[in-house]
C-alpha atoms as a PDB file:
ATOM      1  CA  UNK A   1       4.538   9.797 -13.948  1.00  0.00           C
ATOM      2  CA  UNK A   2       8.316   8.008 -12.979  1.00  0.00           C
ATOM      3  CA  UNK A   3       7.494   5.889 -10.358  1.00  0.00           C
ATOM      4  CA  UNK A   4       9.525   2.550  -9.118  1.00  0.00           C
ATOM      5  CA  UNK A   5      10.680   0.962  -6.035  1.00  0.00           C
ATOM      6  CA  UNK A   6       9.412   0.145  -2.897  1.00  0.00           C
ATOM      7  CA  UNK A   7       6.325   2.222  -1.488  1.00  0.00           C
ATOM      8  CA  UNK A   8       4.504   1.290   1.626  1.00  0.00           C
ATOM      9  CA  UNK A   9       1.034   1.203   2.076  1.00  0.00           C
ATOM     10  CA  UNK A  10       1.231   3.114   5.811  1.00  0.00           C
ATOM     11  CA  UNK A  11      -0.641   1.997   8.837  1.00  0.00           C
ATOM     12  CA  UNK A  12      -2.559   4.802  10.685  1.00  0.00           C
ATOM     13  CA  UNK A  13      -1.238   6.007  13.610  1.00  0.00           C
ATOM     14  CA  UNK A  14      -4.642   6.441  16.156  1.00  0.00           C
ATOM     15  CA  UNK A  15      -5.416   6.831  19.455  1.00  0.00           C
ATOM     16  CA  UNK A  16      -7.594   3.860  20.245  1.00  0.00           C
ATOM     17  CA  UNK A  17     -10.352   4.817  22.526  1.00  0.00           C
ATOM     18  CA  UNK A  18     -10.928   7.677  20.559  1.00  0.00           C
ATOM     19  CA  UNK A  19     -10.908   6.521  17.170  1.00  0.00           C
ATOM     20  CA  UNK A  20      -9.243   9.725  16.636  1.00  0.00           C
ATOM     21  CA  UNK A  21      -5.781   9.745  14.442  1.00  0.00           C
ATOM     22  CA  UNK A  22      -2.668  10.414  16.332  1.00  0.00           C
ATOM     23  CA  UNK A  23      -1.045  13.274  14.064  1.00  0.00           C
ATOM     24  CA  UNK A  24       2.272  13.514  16.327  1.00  0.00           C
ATOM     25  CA  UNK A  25       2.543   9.289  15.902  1.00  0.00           C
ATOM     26  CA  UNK A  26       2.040  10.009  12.047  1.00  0.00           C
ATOM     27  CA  UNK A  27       4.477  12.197  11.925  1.00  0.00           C
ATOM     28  CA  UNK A  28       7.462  10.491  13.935  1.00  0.00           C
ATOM     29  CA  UNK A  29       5.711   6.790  11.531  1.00  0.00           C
ATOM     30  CA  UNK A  30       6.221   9.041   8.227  1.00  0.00           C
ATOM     31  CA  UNK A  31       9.955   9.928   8.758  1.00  0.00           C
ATOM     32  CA  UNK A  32      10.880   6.552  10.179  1.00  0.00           C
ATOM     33  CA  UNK A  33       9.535   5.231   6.332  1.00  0.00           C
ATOM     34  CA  UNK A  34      11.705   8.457   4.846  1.00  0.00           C
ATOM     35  CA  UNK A  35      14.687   7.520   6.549  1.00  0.00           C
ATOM     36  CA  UNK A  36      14.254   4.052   6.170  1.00  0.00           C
ATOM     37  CA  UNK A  37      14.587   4.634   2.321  1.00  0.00           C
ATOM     38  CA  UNK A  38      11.138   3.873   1.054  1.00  0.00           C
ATOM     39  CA  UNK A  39      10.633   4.784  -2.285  1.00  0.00           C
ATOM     40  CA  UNK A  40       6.728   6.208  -1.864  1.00  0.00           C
ATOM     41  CA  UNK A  41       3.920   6.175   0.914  1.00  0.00           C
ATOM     42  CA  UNK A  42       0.426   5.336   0.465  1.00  0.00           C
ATOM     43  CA  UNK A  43      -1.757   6.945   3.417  1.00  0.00           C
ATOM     44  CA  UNK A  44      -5.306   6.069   3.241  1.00  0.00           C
ATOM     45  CA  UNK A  45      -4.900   1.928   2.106  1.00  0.00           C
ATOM     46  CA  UNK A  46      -6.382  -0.832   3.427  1.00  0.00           C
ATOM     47  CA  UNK A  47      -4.018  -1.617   5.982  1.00  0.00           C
ATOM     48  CA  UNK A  48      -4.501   2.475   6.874  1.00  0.00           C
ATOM     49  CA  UNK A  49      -8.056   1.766   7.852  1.00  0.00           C
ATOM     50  CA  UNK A  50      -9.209   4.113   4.956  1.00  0.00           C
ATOM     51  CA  UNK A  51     -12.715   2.465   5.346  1.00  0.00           C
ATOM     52  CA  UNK A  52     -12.936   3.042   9.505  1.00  0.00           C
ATOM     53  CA  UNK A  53     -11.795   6.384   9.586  1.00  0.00           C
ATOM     54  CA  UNK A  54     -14.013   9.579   8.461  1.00  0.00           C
ATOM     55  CA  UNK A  55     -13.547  11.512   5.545  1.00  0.00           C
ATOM     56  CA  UNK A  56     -11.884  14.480   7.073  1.00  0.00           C
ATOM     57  CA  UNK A  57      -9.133  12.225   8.654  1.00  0.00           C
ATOM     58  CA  UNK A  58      -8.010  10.194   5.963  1.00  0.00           C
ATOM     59  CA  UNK A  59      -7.585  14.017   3.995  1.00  0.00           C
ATOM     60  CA  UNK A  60      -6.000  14.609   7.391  1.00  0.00           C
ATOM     61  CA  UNK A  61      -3.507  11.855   7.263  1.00  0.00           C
ATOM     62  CA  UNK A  62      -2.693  12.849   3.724  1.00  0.00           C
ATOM     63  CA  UNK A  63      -1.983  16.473   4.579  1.00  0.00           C
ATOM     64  CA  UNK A  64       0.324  15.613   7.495  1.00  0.00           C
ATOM     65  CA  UNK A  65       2.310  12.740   5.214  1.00  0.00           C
ATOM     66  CA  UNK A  66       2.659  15.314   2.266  1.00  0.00           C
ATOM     67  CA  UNK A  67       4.103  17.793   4.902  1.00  0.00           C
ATOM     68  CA  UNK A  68       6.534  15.427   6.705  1.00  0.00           C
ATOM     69  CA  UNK A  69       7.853  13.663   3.297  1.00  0.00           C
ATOM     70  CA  UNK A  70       8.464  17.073   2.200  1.00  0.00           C
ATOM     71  CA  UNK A  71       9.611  15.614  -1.271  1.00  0.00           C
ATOM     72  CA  UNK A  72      11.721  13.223   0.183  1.00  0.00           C
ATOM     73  CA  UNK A  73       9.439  10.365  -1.863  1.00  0.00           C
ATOM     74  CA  UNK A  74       6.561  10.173  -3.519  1.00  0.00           C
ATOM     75  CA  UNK A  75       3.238  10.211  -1.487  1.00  0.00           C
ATOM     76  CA  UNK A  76       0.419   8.222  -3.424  1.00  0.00           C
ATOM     77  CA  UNK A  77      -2.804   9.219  -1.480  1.00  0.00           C
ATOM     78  CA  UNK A  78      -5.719   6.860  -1.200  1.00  0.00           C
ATOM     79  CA  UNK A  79      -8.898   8.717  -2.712  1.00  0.00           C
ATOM     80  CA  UNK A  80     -10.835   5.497  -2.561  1.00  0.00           C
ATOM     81  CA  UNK A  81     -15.177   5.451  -2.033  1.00  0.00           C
ATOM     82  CA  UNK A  82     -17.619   4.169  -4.180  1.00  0.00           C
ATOM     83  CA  UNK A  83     -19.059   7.345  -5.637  1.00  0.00           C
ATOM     84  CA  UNK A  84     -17.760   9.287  -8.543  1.00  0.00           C
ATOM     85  CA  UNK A  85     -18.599  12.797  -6.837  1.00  0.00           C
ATOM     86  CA  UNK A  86     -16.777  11.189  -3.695  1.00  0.00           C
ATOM     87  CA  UNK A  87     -13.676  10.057  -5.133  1.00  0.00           C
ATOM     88  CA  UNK A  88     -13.140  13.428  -7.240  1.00  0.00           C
ATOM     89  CA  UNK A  89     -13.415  15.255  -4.144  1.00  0.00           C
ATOM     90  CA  UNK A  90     -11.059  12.992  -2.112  1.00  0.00           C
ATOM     91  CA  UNK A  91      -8.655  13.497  -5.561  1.00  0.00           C
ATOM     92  CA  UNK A  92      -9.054  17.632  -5.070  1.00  0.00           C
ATOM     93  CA  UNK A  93      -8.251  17.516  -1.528  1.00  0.00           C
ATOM     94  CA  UNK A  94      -5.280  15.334  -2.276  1.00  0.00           C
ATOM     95  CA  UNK A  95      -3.917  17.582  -5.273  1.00  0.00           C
ATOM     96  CA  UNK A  96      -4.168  20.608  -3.015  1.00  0.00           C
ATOM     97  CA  UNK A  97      -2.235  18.913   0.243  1.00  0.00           C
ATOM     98  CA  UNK A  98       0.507  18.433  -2.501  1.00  0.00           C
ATOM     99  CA  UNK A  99       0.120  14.526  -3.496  1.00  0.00           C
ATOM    100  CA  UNK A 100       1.822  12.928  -6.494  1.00  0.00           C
ATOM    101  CA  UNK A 101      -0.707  10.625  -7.365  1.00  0.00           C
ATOM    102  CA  UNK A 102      -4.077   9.214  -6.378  1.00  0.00           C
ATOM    103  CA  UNK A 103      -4.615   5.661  -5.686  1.00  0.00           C
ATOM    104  CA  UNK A 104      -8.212   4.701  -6.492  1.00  0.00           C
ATOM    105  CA  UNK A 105      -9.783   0.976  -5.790  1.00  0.00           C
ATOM    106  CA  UNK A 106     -12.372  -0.708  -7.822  1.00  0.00           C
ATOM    107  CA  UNK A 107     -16.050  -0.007  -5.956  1.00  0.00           C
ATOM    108  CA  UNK A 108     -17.547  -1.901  -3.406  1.00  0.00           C
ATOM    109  CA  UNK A 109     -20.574  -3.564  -1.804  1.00  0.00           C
ATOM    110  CA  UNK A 110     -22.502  -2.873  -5.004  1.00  0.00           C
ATOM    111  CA  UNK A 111     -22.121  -5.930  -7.738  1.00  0.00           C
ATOM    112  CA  UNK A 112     -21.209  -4.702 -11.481  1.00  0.00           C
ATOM    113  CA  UNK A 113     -19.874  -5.576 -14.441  1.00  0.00           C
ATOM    114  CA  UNK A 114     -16.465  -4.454 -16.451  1.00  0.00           C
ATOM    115  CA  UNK A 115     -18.107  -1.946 -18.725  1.00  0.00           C
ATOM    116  CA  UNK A 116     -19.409  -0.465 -15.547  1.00  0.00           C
ATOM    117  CA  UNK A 117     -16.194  -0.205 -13.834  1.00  0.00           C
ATOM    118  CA  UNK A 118     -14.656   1.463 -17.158  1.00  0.00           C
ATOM    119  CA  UNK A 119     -17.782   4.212 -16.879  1.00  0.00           C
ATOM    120  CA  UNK A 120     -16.714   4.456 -12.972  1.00  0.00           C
ATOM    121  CA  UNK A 121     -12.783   5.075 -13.477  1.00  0.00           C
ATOM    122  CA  UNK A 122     -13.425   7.001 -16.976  1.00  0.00           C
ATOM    123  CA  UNK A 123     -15.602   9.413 -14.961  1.00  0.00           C
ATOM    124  CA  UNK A 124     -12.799   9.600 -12.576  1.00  0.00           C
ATOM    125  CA  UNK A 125      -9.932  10.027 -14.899  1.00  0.00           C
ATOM    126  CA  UNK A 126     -11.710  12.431 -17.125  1.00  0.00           C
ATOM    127  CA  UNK A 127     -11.716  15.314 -14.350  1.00  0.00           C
ATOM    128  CA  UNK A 128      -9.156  14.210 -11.828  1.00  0.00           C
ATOM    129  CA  UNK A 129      -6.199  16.919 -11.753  1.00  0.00           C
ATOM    130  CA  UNK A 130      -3.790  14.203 -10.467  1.00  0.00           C
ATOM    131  CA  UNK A 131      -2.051  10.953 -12.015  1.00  0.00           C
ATOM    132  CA  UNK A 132      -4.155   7.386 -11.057  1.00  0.00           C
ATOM    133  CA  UNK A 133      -3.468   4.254  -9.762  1.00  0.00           C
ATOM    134  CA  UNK A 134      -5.889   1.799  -9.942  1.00  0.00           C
ATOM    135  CA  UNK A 135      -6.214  -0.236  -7.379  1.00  0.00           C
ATOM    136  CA  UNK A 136      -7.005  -4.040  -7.804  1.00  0.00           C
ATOM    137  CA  UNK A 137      -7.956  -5.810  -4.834  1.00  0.00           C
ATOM    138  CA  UNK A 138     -10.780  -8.321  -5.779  1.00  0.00           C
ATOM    139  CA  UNK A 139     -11.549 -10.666  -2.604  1.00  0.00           C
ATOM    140  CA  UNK A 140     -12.312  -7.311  -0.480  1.00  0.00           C
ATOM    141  CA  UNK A 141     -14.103  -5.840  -3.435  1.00  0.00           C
ATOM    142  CA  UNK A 142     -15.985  -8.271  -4.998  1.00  0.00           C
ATOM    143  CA  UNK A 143     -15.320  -6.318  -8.233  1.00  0.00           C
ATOM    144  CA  UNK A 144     -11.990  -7.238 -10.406  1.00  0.00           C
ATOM    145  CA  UNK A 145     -10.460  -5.282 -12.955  1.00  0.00           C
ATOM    146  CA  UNK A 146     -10.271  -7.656 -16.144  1.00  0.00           C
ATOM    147  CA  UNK A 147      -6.896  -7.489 -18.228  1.00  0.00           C
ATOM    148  CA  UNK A 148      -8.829  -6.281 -21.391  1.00  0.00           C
ATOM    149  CA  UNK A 149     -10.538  -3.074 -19.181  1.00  0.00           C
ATOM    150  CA  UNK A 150      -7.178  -2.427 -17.447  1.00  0.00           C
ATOM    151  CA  UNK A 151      -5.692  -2.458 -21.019  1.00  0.00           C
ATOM    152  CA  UNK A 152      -8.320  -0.396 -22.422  1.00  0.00           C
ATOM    153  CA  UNK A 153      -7.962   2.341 -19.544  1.00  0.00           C
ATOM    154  CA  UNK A 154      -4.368   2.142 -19.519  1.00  0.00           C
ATOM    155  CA  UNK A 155      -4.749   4.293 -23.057  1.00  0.00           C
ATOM    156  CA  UNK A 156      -5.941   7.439 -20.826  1.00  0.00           C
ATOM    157  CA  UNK A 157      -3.885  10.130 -20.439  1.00  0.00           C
ATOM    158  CA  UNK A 158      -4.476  10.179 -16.524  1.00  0.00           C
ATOM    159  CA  UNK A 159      -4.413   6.699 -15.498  1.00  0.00           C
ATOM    160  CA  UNK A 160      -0.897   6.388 -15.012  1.00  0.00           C
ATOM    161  CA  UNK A 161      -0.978   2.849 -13.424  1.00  0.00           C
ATOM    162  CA  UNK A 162      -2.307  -0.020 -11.403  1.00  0.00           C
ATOM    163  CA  UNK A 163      -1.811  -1.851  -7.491  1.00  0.00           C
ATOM    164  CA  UNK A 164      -2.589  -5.237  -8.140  1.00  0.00           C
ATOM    165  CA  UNK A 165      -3.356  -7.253  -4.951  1.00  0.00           C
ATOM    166  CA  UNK A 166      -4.954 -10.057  -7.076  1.00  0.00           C
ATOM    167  CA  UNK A 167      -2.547 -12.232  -6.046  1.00  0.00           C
ATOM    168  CA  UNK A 168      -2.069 -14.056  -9.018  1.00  0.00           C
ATOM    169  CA  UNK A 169       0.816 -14.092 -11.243  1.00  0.00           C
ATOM    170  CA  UNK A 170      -0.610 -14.993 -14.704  1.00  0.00           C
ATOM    171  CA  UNK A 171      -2.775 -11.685 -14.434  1.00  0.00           C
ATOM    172  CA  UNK A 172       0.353  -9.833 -13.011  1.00  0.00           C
ATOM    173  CA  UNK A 173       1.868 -11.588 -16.202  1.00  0.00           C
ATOM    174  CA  UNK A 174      -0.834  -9.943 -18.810  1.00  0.00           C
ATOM    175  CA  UNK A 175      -1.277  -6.640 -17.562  1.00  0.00           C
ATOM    176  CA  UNK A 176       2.700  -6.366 -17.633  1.00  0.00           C
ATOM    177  CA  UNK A 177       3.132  -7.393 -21.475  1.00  0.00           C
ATOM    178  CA  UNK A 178       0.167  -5.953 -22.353  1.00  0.00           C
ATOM    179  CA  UNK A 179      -0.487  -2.725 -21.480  1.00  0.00           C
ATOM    180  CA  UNK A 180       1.739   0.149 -22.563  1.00  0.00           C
ATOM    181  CA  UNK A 181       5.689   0.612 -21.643  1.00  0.00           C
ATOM    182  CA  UNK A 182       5.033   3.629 -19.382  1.00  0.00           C
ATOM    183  CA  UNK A 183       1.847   2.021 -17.300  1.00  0.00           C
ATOM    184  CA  UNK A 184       3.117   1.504 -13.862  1.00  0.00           C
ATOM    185  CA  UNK A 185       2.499  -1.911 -11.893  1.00  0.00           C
ATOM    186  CA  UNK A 186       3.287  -3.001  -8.449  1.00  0.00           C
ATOM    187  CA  UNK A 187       2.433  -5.383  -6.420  1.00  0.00           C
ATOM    188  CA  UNK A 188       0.968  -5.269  -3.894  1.00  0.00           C
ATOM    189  CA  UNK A 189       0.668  -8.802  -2.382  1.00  0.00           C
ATOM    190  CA  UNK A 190       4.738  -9.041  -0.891  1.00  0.00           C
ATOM    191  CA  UNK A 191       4.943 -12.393  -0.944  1.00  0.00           C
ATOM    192  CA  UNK A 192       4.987 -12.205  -4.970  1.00  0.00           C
ATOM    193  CA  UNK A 193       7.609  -9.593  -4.783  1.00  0.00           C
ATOM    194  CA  UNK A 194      10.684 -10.991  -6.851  1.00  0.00           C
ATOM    195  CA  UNK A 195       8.378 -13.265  -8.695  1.00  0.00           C
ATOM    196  CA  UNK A 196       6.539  -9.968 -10.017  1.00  0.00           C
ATOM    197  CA  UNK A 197       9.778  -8.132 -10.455  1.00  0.00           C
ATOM    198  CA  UNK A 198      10.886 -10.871 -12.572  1.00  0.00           C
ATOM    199  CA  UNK A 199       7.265 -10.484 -14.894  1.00  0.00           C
ATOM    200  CA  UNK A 200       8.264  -6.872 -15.189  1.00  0.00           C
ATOM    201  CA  UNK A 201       6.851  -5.183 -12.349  1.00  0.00           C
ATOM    202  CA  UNK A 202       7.727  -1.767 -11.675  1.00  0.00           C
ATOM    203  CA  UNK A 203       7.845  -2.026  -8.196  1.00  0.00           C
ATOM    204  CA  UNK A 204       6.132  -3.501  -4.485  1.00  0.00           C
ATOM    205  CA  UNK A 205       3.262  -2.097  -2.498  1.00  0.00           C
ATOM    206  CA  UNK A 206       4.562  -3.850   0.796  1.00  0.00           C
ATOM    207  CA  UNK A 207       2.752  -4.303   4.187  1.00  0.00           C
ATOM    208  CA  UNK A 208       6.145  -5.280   5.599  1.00  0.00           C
ATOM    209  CA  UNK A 209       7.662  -2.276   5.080  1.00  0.00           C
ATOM    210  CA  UNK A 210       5.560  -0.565   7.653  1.00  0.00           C
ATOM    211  CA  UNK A 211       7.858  -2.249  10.067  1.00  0.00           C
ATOM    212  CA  UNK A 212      11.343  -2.929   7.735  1.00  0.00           C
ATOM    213  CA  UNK A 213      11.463  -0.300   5.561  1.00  0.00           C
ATOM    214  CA  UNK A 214      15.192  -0.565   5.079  1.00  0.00           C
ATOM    215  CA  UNK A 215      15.302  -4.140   4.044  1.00  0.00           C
ATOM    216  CA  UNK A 216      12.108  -3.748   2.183  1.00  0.00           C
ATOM    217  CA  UNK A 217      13.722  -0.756  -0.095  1.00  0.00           C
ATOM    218  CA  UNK A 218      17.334  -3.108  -0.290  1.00  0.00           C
ATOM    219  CA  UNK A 219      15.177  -5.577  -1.500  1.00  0.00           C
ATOM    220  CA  UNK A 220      13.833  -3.853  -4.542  1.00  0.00           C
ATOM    221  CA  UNK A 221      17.030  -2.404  -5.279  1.00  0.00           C
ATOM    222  CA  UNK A 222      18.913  -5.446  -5.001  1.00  0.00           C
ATOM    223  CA  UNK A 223      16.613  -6.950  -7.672  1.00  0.00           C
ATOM    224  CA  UNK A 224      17.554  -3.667  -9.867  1.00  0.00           C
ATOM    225  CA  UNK A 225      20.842  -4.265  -9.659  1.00  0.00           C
ATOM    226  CA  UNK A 226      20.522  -7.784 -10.655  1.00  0.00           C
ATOM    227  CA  UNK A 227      21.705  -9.000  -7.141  1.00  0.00           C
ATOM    228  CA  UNK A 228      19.131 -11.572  -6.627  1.00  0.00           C
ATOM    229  CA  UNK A 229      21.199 -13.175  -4.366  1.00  0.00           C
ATOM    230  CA  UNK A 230      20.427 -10.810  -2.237  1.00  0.00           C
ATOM    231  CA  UNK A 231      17.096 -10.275  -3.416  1.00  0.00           C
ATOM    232  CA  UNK A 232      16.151 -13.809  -2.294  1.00  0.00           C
ATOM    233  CA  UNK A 233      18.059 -13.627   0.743  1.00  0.00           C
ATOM    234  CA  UNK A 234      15.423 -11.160   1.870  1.00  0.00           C
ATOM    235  CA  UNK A 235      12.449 -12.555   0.881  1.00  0.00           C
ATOM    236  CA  UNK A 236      13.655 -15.478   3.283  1.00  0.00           C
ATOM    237  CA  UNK A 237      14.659 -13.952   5.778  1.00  0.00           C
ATOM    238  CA  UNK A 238      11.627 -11.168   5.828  1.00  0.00           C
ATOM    239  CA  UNK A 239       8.744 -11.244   3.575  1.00  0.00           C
ATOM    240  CA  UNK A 240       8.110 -15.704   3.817  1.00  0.00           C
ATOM    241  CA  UNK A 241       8.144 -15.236   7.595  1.00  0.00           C
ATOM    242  CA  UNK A 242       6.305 -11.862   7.982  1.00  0.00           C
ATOM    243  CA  UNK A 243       3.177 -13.372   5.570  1.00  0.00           C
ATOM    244  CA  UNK A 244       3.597 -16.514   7.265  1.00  0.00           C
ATOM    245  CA  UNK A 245       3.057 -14.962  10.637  1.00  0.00           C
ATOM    246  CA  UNK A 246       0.028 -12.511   9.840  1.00  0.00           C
ATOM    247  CA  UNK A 247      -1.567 -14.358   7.730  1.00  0.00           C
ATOM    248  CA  UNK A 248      -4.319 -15.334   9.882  1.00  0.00           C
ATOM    249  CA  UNK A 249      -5.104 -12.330  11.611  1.00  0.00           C
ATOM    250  CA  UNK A 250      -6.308  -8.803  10.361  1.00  0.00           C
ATOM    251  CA  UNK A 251      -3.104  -6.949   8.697  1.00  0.00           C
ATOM    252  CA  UNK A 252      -3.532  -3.633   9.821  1.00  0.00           C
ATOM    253  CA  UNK A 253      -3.555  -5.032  13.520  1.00  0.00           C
ATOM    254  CA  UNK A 254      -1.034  -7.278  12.896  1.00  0.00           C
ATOM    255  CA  UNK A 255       1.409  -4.463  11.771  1.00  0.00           C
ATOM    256  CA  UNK A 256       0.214  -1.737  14.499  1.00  0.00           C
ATOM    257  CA  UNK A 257       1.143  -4.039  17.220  1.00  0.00           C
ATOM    258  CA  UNK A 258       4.871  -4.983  15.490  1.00  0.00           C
ATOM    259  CA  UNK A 259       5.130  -1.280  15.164  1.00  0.00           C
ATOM    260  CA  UNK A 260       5.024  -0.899  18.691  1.00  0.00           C
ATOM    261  CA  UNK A 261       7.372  -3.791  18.976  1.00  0.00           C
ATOM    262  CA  UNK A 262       9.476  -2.112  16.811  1.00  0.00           C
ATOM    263  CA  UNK A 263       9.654   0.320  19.100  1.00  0.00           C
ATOM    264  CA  UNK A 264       6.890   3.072  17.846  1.00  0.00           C
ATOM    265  CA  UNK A 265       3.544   3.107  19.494  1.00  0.00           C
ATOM    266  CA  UNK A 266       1.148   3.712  16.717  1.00  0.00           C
ATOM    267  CA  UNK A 267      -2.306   2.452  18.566  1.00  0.00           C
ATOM    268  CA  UNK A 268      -4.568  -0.442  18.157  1.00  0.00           C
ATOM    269  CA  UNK A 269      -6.532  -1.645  15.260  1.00  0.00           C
ATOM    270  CA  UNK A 270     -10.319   0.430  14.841  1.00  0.00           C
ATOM    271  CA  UNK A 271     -13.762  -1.353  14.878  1.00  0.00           C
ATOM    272  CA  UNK A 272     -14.800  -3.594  12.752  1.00  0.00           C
ATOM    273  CA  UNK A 273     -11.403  -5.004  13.568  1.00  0.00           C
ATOM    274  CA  UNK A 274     -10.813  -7.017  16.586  1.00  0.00           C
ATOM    275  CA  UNK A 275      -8.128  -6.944  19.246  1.00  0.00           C
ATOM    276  CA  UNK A 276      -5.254  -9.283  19.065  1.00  0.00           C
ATOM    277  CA  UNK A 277      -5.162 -12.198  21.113  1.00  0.00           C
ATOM    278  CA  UNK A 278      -2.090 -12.493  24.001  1.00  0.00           C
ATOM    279  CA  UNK A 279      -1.208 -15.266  22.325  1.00  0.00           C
ATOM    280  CA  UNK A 280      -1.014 -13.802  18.356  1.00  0.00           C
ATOM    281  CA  UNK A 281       0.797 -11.123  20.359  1.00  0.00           C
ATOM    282  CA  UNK A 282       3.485 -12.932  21.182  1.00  0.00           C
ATOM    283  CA  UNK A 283       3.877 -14.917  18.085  1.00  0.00           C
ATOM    284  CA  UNK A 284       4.043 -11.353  16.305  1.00  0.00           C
ATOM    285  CA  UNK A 285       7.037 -10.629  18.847  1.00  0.00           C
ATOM    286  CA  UNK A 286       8.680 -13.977  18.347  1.00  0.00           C
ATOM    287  CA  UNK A 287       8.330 -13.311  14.686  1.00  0.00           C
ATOM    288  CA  UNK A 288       9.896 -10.041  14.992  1.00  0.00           C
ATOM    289  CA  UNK A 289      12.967 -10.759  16.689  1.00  0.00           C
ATOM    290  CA  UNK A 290      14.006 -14.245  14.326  1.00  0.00           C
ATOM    291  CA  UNK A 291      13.685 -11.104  11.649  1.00  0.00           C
ATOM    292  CA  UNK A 292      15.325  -8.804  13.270  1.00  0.00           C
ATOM    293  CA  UNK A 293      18.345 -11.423  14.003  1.00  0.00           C
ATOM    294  CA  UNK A 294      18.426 -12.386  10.414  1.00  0.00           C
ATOM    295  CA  UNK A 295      18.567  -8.993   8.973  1.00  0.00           C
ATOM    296  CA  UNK A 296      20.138  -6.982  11.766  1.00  0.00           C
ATOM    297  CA  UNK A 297      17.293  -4.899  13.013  1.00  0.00           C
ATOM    298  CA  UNK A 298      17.414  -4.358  16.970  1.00  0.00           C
ATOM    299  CA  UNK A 299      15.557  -6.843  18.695  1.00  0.00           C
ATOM    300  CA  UNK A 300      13.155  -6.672  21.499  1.00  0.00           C
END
């Protein structure tokens, strides 16, 4: 699998009171991120809710984002549970909606060790018809993916590559240099973007680009064309102020509500999440427009 660039794990359009997905939102959200030059979607990540919506949407959302990318970039489709027999069938139902890849995170709520997360993604791997990402997100899964077992299932055929939302760079660092050429990494914590480029990161998983696609995708390519000028530019003027700003309040809320700042409606966050305050409202606006100023987006 070729894979670089900027992909963005997508928010889920829904319609609030309902807790039902909004499949006209999703498709006007999916061809904003097209046009806006993103590289690849992810439907069905944790800023998508994958975890508060039922089984049958999240193969929902997929569908509908295959259909609206129509090839136009690569759709990586959260298959994530904590089941073998669950995951296989979220991979199916993915291969058959037309997805390039599945993006699979380590299991959850149940403590294990590393040689039983190799038997988990092994199982996986062994019968899953599409490419894999794995997916390493330790503080919401209480379950990291060690260097030496990312290493050691970097050698199958099927696991094509990992997300790592670790956070840190010296791990970001190992599993670059020491897994093989064609193993795929991004990152997927934005604020490590040109840091991780630098380390030899394939590419970003960015929150941001929910809302700045454009300058999200210029940023990555920037970097690839050794303009780090320009590269850096952006990070200050987007992705330092954009963490900065959500940082204390639940992502996928935070980037629903500057969605609809941004000028598409794309609901409120689901339960367990809470409501935005008035006040982290209009700090999320505020934030919005200094962006929007500094990279010429239209302000509110």
């Amino acid at each position: 699998m070729n894979l670089s660039g900027t992909v963005v794990p997508m928010a889920t359009p829904t319609h609030g009171s309902r807790r039902s997905v909004d499949d006209e939102a999703l498709r006007q959200f999916t061809r904003k991120l097209v046009d806006g030059g993103v590289h690849g979607l992810f439907p069905g990540s944790s800023i998508g809710e994958f975890p508060s919506l039922t089984t049958e949407q999240n193969r929902r959302v997929v569908r509908i984002v295959v259909e609206e990318t129509d090839g136009e970039a690569a759709v990586l489709a959260g298959c994530c549970d904590t089941s073998v027999d669950a995951v296989l069938d979220n991979v199916e139902a993915a291969d058959a909606a037309g997805a390039d890849a599945a993006v699979v995170v380590s299991p959850y709520y149940l403590g294990t060790t590393q040689p039983g997360l190799e038997r988990f993604f092994t199982a996986i791997a062994d019968e899953s018809p599409l490419p894999l990402l794995l997916y390493n997100i330790p503080p919401l899964t209480g379950n990291e993916l060690g260097v030496d077992l990312v290493t050691r299932l970097a050698e199958h055929d099927t696991i094509a590559g990992l997300k790592d939302t670790s956070g840190d760079l010296t791990y970001h660092h190992r599993i670059a240099s020491e897994t093989p050429e064609d193993f795929l990494l991004f990152q997927g914590a934005t604020q490590l973007a040109t840091a991780s480029l630098e380390l030899g990161a394939d590419g970003l998983i960015a929150g941001p680009a929910n809302v700045f696609p454009g300058p999200l995708s210029t940023l990555y390519e920037a970097y690839a064309a050794d303009d780090l000028a320009e590269a850096r530019r952006l990070m200050q003027a987007i992705v330092t102020p954009f963490v900065t700003a959500t940082s204390d309040m639940p992502t996928a809320a935070a980037i629903k509500h500057l969605s609809g700042v941004d000028g598409l409606e794309i609901g409120g966050p689901l339960p367990p999440l809470p409501e935005l305050t008035d006040e982290e409202r209009a700090s999320l606006a505020a934030t919005y427009s200094r962006i929007s100023e500094q990279v010429g987006e239209p302000t509110v």
